[in-house]
PDB file of N, CA and C in Angstrom:
ATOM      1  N   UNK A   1     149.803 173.395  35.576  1.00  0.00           N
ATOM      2  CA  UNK A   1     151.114 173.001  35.088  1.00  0.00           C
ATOM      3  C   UNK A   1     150.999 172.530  33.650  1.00  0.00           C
ATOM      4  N   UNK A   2     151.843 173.171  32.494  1.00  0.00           N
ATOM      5  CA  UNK A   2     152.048 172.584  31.117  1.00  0.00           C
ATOM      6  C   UNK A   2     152.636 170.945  31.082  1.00  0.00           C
ATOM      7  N   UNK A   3     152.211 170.540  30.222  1.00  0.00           N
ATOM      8  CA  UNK A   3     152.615 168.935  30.225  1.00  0.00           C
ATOM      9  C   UNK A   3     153.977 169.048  29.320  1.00  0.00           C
ATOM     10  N   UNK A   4     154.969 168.248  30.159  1.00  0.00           N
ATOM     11  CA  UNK A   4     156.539 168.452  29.998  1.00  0.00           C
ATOM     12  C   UNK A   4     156.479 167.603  28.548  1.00  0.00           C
ATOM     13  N   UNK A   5     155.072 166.143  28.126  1.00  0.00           N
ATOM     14  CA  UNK A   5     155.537 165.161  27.000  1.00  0.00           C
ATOM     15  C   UNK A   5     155.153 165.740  25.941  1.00  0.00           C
ATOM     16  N   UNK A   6     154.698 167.067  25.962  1.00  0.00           N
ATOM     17  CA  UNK A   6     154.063 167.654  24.395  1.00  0.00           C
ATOM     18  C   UNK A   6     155.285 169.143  24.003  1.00  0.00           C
ATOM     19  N   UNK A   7     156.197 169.050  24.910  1.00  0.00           N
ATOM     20  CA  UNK A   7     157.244 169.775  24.663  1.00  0.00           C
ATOM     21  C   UNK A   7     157.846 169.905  23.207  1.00  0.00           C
ATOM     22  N   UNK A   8     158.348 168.504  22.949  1.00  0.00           N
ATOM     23  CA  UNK A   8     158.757 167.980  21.632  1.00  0.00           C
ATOM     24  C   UNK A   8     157.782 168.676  20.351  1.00  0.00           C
ATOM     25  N   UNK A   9     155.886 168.371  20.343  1.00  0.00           N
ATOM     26  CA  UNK A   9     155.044 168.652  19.699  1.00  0.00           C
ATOM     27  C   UNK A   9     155.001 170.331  19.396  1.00  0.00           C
ATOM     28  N   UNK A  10     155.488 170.662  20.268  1.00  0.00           N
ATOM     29  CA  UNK A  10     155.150 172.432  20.239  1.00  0.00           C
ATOM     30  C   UNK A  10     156.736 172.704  19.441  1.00  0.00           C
ATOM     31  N   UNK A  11     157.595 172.467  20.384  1.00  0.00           N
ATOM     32  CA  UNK A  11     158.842 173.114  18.837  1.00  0.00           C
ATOM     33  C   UNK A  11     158.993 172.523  17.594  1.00  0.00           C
ATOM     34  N   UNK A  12     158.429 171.543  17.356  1.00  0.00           N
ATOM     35  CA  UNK A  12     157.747 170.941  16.313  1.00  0.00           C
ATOM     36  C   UNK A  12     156.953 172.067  15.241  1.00  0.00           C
ATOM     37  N   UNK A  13     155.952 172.642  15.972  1.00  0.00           N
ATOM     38  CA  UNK A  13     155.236 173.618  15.442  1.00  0.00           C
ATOM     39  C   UNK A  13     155.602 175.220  15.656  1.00  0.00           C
ATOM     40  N   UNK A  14     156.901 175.194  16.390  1.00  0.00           N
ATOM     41  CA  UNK A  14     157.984 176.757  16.276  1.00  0.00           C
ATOM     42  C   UNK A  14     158.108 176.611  14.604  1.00  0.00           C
ATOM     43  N   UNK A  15     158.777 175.122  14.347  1.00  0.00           N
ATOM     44  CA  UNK A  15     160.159 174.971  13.366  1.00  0.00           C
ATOM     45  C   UNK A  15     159.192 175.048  12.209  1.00  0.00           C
ATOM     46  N   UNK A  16     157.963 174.565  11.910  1.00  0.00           N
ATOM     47  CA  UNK A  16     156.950 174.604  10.688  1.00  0.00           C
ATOM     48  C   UNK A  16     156.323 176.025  10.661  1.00  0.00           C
ATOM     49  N   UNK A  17     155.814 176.967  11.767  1.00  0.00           N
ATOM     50  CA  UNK A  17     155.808 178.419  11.588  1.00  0.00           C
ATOM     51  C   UNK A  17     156.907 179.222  11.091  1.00  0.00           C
ATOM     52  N   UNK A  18     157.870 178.973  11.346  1.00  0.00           N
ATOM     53  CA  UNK A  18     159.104 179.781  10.850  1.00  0.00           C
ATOM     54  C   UNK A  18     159.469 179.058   8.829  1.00  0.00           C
ATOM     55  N   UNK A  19     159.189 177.983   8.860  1.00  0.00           N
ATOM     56  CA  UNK A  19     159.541 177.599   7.534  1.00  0.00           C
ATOM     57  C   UNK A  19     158.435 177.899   6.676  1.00  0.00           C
ATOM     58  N   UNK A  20     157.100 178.180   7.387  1.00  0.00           N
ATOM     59  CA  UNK A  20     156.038 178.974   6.526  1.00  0.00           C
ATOM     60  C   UNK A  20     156.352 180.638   6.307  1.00  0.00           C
ATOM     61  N   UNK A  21     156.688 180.711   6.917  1.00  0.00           N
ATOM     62  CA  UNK A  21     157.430 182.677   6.323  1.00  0.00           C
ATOM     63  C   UNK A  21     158.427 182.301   5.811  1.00  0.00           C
ATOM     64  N   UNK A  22     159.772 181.444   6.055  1.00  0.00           N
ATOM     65  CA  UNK A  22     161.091 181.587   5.344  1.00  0.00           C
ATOM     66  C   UNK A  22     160.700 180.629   4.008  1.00  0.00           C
ATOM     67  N   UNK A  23     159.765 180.018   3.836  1.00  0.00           N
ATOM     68  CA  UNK A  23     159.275 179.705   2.312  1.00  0.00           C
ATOM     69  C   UNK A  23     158.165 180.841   1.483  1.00  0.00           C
ATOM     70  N   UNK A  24     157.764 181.430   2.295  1.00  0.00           N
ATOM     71  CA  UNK A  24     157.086 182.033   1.405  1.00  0.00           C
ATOM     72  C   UNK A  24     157.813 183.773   1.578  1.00  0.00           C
ATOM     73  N   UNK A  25     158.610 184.107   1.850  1.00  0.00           N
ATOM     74  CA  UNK A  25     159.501 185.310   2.264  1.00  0.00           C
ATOM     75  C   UNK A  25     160.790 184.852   1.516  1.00  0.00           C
ATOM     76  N   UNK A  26     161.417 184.901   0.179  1.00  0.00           N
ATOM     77  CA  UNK A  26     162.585 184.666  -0.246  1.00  0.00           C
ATOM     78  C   UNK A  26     163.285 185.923  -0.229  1.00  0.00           C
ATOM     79  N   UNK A  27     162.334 187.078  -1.098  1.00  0.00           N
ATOM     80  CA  UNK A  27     163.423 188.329  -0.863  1.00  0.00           C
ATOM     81  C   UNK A  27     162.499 189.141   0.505  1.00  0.00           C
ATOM     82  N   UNK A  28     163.158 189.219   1.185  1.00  0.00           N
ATOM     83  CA  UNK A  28     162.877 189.728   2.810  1.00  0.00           C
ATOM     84  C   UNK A  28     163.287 191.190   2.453  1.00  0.00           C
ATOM     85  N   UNK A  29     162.326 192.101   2.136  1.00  0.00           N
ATOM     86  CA  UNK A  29     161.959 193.312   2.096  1.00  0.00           C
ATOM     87  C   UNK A  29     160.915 194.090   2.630  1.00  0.00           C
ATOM     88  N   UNK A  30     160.782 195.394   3.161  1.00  0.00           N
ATOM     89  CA  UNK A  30     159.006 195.748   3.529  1.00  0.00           C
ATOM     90  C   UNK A  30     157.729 195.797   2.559  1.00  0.00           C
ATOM     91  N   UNK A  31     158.175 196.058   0.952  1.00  0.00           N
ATOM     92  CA  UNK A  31     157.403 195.963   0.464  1.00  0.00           C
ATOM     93  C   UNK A  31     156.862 194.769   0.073  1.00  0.00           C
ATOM     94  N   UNK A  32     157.893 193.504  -0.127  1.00  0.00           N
ATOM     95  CA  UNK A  32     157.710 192.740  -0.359  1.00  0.00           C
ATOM     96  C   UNK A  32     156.577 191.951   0.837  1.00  0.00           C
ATOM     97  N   UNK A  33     156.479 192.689   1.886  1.00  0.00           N
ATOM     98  CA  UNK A  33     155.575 191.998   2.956  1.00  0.00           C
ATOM     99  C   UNK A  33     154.689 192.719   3.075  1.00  0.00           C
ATOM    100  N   UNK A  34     154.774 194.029   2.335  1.00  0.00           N
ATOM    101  CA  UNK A  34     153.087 194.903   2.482  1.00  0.00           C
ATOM    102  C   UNK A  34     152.582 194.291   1.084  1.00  0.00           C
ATOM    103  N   UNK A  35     153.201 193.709  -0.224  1.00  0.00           N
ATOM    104  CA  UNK A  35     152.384 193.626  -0.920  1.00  0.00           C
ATOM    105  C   UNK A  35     151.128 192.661  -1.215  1.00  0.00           C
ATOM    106  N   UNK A  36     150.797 192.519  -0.174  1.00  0.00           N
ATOM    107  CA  UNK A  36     150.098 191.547  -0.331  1.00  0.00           C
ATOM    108  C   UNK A  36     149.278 191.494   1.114  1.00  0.00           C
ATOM    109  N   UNK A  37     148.225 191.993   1.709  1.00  0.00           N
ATOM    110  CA  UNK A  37     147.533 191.974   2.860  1.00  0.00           C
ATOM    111  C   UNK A  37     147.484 190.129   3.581  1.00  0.00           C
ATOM    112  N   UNK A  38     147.131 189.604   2.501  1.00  0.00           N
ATOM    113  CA  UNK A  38     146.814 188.260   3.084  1.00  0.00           C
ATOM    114  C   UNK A  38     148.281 187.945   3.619  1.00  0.00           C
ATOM    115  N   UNK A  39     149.528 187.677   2.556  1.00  0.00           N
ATOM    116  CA  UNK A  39     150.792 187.236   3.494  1.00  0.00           C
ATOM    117  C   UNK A  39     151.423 187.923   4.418  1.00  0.00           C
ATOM    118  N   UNK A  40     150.857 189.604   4.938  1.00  0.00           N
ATOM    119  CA  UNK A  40     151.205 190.166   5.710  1.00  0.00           C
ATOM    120  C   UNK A  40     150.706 189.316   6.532  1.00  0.00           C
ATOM    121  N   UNK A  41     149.549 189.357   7.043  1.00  0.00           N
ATOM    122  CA  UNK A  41     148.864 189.176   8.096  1.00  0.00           C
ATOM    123  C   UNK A  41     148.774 187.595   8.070  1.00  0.00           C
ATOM    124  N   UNK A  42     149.748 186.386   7.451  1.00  0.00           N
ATOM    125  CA  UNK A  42     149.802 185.099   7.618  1.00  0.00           C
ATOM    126  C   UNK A  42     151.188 185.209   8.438  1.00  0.00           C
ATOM    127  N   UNK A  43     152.420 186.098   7.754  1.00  0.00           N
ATOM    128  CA  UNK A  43     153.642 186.007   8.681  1.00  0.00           C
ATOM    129  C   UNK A  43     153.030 186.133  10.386  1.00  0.00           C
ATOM    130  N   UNK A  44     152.357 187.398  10.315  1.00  0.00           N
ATOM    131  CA  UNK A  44     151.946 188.037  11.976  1.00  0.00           C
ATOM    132  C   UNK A  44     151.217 186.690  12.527  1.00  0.00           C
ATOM    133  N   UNK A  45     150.143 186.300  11.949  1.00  0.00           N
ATOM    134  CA  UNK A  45     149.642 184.427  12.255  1.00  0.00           C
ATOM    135  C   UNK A  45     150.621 183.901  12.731  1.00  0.00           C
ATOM    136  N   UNK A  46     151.453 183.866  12.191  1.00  0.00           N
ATOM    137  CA  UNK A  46     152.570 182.985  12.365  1.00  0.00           C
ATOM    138  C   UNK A  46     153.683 182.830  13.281  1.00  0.00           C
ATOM    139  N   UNK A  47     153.793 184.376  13.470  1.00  0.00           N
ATOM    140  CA  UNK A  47     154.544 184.723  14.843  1.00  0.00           C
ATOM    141  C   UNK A  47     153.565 184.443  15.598  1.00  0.00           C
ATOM    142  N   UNK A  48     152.640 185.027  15.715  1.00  0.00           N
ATOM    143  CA  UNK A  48     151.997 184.519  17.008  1.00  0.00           C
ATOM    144  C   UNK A  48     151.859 182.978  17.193  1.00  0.00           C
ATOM    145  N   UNK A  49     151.782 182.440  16.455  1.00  0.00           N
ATOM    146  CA  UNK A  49     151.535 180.526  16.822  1.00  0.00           C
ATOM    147  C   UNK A  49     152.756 180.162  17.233  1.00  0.00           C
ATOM    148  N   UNK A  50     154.292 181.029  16.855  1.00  0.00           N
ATOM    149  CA  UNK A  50     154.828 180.758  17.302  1.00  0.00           C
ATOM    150  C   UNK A  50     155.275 180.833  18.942  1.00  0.00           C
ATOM    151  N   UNK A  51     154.751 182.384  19.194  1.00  0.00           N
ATOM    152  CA  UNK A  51     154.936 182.749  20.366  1.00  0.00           C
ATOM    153  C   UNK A  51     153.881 181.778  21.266  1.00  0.00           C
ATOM    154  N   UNK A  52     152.775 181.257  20.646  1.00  0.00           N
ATOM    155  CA  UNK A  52     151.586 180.519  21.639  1.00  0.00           C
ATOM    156  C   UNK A  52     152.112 179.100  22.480  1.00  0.00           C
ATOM    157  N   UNK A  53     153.211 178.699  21.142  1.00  0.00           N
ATOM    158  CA  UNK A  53     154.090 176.970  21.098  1.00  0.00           C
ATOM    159  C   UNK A  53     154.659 177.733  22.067  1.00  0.00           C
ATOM    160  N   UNK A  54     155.350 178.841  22.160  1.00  0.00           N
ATOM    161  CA  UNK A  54     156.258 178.750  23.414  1.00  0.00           C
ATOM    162  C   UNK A  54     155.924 179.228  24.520  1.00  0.00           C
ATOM    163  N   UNK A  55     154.641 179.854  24.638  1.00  0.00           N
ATOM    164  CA  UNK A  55     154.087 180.128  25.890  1.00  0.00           C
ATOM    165  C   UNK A  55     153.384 179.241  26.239  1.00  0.00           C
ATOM    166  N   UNK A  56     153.115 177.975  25.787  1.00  0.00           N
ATOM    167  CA  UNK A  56     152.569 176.205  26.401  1.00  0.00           C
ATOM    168  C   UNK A  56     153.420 175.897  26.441  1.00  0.00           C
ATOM    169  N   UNK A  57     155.234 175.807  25.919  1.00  0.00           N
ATOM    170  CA  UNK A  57     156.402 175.052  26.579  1.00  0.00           C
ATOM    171  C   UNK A  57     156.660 175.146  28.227  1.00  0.00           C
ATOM    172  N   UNK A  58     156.543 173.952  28.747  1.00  0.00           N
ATOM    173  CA  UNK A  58     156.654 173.545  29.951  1.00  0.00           C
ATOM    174  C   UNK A  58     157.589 174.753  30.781  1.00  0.00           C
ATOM    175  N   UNK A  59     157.296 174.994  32.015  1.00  0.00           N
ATOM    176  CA  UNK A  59     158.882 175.892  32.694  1.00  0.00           C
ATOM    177  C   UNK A  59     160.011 174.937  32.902  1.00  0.00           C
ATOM    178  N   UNK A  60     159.555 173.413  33.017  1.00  0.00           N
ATOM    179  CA  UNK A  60     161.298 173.294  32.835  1.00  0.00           C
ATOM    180  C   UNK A  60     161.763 173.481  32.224  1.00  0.00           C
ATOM    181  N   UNK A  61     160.919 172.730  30.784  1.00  0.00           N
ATOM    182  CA  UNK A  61     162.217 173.009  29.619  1.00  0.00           C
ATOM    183  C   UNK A  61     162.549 174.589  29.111  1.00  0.00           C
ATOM    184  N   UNK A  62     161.871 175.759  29.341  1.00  0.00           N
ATOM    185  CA  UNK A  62     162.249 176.843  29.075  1.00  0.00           C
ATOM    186  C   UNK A  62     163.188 177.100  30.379  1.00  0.00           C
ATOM    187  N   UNK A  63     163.271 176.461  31.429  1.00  0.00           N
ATOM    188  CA  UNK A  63     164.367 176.878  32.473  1.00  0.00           C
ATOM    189  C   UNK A  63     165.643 176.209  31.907  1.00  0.00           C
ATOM    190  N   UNK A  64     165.535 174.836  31.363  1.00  0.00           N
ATOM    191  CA  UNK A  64     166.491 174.411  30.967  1.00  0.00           C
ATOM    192  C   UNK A  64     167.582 174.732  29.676  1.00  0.00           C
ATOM    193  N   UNK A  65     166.820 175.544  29.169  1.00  0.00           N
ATOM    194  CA  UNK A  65     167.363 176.535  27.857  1.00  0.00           C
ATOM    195  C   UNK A  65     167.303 177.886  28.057  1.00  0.00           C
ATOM    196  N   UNK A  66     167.822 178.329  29.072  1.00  0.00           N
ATOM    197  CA  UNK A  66     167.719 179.986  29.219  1.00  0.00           C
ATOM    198  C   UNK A  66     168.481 180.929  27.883  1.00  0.00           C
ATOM    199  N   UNK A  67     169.072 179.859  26.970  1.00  0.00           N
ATOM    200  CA  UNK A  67     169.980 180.812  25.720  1.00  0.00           C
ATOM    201  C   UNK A  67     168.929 181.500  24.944  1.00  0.00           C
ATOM    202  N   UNK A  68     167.371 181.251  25.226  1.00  0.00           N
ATOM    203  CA  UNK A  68     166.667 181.048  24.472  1.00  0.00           C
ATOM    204  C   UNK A  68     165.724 182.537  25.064  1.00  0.00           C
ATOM    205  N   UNK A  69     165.617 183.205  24.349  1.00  0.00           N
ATOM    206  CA  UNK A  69     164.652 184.596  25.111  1.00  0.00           C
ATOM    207  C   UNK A  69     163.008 184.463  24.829  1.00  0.00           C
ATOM    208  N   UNK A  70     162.878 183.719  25.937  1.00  0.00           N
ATOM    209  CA  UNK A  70     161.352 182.480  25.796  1.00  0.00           C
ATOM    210  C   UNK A  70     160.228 183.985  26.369  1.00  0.00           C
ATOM    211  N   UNK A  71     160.925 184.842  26.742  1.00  0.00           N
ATOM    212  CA  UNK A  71     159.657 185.978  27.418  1.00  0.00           C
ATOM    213  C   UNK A  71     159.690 187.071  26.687  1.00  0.00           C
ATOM    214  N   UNK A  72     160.518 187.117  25.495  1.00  0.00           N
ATOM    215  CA  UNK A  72     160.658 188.163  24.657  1.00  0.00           C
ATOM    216  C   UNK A  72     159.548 187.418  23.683  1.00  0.00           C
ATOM    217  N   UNK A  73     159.883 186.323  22.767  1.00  0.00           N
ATOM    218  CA  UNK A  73     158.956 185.910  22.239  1.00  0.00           C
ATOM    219  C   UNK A  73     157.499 185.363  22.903  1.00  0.00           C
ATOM    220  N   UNK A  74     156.938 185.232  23.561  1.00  0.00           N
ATOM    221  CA  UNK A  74     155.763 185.430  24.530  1.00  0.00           C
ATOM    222  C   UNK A  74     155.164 186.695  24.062  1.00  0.00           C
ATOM    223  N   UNK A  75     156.386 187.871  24.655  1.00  0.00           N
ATOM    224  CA  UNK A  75     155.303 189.309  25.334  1.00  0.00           C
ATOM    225  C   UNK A  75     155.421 189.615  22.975  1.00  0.00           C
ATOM    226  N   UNK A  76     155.882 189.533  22.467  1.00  0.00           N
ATOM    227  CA  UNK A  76     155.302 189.636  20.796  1.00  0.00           C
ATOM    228  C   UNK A  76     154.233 188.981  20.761  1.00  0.00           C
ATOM    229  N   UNK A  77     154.290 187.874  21.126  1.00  0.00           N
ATOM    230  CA  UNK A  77     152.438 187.276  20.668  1.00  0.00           C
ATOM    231  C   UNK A  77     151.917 188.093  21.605  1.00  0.00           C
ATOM    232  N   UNK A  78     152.051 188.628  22.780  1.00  0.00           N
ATOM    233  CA  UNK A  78     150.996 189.179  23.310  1.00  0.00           C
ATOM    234  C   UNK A  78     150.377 190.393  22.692  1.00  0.00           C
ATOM    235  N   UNK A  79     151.955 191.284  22.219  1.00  0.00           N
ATOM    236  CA  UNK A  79     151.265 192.163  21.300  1.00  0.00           C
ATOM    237  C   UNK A  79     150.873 192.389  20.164  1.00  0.00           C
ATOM    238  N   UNK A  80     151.006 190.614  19.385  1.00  0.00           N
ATOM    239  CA  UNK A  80     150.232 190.866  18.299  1.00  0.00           C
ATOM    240  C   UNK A  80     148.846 190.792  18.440  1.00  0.00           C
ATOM    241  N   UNK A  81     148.577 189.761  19.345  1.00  0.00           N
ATOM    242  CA  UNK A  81     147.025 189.598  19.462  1.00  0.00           C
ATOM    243  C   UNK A  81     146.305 190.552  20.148  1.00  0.00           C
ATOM    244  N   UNK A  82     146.873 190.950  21.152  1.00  0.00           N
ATOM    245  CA  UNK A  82     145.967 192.176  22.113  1.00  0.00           C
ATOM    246  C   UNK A  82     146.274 193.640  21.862  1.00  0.00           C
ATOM    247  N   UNK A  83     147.527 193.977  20.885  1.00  0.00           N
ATOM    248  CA  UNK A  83     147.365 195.243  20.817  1.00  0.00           C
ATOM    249  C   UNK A  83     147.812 195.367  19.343  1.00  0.00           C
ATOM    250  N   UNK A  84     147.000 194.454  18.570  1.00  0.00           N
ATOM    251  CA  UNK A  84     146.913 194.507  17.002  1.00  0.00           C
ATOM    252  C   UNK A  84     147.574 195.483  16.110  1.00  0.00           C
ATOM    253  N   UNK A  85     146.780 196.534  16.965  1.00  0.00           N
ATOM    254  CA  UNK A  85     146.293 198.098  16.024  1.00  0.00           C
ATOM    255  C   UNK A  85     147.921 198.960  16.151  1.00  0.00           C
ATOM    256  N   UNK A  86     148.559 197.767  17.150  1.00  0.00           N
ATOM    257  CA  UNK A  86     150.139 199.143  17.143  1.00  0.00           C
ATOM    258  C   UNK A  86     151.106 198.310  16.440  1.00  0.00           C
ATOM    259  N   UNK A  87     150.870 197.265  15.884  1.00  0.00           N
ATOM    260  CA  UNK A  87     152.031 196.158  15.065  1.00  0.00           C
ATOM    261  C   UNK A  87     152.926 197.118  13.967  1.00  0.00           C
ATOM    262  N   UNK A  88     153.686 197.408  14.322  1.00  0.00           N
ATOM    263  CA  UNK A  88     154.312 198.267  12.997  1.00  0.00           C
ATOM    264  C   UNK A  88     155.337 196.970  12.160  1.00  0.00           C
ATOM    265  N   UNK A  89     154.906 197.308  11.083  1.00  0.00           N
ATOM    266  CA  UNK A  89     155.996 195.940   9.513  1.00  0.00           C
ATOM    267  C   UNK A  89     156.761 196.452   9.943  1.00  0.00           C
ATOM    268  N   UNK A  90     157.634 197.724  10.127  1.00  0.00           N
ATOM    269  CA  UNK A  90     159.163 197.171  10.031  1.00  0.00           C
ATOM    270  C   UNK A  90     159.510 196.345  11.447  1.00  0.00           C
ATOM    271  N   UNK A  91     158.784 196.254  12.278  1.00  0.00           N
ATOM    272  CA  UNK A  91     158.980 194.945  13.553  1.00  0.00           C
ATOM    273  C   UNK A  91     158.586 193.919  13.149  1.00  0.00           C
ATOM    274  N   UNK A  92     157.746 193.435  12.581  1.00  0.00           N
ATOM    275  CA  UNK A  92     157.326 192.286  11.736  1.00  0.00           C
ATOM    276  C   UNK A  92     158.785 191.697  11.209  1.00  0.00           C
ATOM    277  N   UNK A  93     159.258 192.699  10.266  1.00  0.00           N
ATOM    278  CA  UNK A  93     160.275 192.316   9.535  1.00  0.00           C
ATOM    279  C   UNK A  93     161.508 191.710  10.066  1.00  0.00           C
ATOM    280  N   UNK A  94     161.612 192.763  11.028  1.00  0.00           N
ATOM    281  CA  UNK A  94     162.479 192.968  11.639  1.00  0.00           C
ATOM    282  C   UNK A  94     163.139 191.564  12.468  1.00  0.00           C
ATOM    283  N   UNK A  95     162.146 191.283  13.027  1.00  0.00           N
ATOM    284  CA  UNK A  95     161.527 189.656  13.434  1.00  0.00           C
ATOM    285  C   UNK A  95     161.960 188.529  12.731  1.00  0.00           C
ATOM    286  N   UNK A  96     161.518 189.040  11.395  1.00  0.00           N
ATOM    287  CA  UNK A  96     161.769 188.084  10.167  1.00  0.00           C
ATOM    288  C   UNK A  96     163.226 187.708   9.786  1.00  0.00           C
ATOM    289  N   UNK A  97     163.918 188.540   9.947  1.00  0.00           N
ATOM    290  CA  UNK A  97     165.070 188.309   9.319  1.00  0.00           C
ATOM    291  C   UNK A  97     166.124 188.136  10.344  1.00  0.00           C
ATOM    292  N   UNK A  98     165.700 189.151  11.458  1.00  0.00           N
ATOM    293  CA  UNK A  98     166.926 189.051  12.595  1.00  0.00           C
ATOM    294  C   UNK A  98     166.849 187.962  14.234  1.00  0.00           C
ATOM    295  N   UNK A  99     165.664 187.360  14.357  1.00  0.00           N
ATOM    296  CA  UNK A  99     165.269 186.766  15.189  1.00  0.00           C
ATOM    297  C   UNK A  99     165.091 185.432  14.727  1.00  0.00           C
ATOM    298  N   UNK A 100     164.344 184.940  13.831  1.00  0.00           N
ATOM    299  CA  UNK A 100     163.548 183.430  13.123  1.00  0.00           C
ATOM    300  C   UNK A 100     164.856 182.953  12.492  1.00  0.00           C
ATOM    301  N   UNK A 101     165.499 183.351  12.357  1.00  0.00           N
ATOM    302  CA  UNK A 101     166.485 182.437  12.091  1.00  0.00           C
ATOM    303  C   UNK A 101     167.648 181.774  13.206  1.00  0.00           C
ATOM    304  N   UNK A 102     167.913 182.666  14.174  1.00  0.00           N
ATOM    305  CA  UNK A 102     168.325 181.937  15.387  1.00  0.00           C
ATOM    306  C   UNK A 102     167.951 181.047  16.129  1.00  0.00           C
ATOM    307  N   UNK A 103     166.687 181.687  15.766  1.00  0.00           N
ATOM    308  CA  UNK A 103     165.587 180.566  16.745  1.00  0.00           C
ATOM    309  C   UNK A 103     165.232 179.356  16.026  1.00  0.00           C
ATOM    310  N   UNK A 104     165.429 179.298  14.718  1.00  0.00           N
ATOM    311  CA  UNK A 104     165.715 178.030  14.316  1.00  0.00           C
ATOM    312  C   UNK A 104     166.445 177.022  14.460  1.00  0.00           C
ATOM    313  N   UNK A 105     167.546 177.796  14.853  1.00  0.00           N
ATOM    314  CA  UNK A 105     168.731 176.667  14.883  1.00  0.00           C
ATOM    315  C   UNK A 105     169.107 176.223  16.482  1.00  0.00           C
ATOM    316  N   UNK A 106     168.696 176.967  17.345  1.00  0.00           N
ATOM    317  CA  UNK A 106     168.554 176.667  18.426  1.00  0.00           C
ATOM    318  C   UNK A 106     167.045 175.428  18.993  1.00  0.00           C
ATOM    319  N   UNK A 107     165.884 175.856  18.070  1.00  0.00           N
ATOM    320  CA  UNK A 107     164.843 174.890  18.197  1.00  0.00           C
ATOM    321  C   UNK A 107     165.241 173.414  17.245  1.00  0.00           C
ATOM    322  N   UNK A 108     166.068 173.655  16.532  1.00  0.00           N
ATOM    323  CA  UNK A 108     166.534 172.238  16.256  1.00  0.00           C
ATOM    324  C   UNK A 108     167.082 171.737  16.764  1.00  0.00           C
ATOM    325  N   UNK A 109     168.302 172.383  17.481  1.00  0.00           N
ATOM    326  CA  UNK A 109     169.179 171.806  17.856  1.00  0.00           C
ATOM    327  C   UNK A 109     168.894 171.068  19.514  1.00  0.00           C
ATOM    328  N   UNK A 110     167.412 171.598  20.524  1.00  0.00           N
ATOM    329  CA  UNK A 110     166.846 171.570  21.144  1.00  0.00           C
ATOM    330  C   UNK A 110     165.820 169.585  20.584  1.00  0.00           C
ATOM    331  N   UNK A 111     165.372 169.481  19.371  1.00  0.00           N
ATOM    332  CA  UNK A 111     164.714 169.045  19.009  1.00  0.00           C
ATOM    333  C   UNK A 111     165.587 167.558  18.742  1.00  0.00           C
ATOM    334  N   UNK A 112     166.923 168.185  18.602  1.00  0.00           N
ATOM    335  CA  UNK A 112     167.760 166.956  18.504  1.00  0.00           C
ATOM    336  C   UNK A 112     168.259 166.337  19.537  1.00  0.00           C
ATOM    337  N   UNK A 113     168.021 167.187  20.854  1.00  0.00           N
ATOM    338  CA  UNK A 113     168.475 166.501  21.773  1.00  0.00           C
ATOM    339  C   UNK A 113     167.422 165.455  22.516  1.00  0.00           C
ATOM    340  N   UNK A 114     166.469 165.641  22.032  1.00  0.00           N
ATOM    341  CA  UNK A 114     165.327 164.739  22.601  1.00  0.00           C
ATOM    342  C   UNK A 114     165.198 163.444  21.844  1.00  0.00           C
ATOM    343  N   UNK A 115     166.141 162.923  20.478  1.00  0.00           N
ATOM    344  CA  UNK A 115     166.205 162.310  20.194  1.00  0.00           C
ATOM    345  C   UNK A 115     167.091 160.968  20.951  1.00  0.00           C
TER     346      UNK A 115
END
């Protein structure tokens, strides 16, 4: 069983993975994310730490937020880490611009209620 008191600690570390690509990603383009091998492969880092925070979030609290597509982001870290070699950038991107930002505002707004 995941420990329900480190819940808080892990979307903690959703909301600082996502503000490490949306700070270093201003113009959100493909080239702008191939040019550079190292920040390619820090965004993909990054999704995955994100997907890791939410595959250690407890099952309640992912039962208790079903708005939240907690097994979509999961099975991405799974395939960034275990099936590397098929990651295509425009899903990367894709990620980037149309997903990380919802999930921001929902992990805050999650983050505020524990206050």
């Amino acid at each position: 069983m995941r420990e329900p008191v480190r819940d808080k600690e892990r979307l903690i570390h959703i909301l600082e993975a996502i503000d490490r690509i949306q700070n270093r990603m201003p113009a959100l383009d493909l080239d702008n994310l191939l040019q550079d091998a190292l920040v390619y492969y820090g965004v993909v880092k990054s999704i995955e730490i994100i997907g890791e925070a939410v595959y250690k979030l407890s099952t309640s609290f992912k039962d208790a937020h079903p708005q939240t597509v907690w097994e979509n982001i999961e099975g991405m870290r799974h395939v960034l880490v275990h099936d590397y070699y098929q990651i295509l950038p425009d899903r990367v991107l894709d990620v980037v611009i149309n997903d990380l930002p919802p999930l921001r505002g929902q992990i805050e707004q999650y983050l505020s209620e524990m206050e």
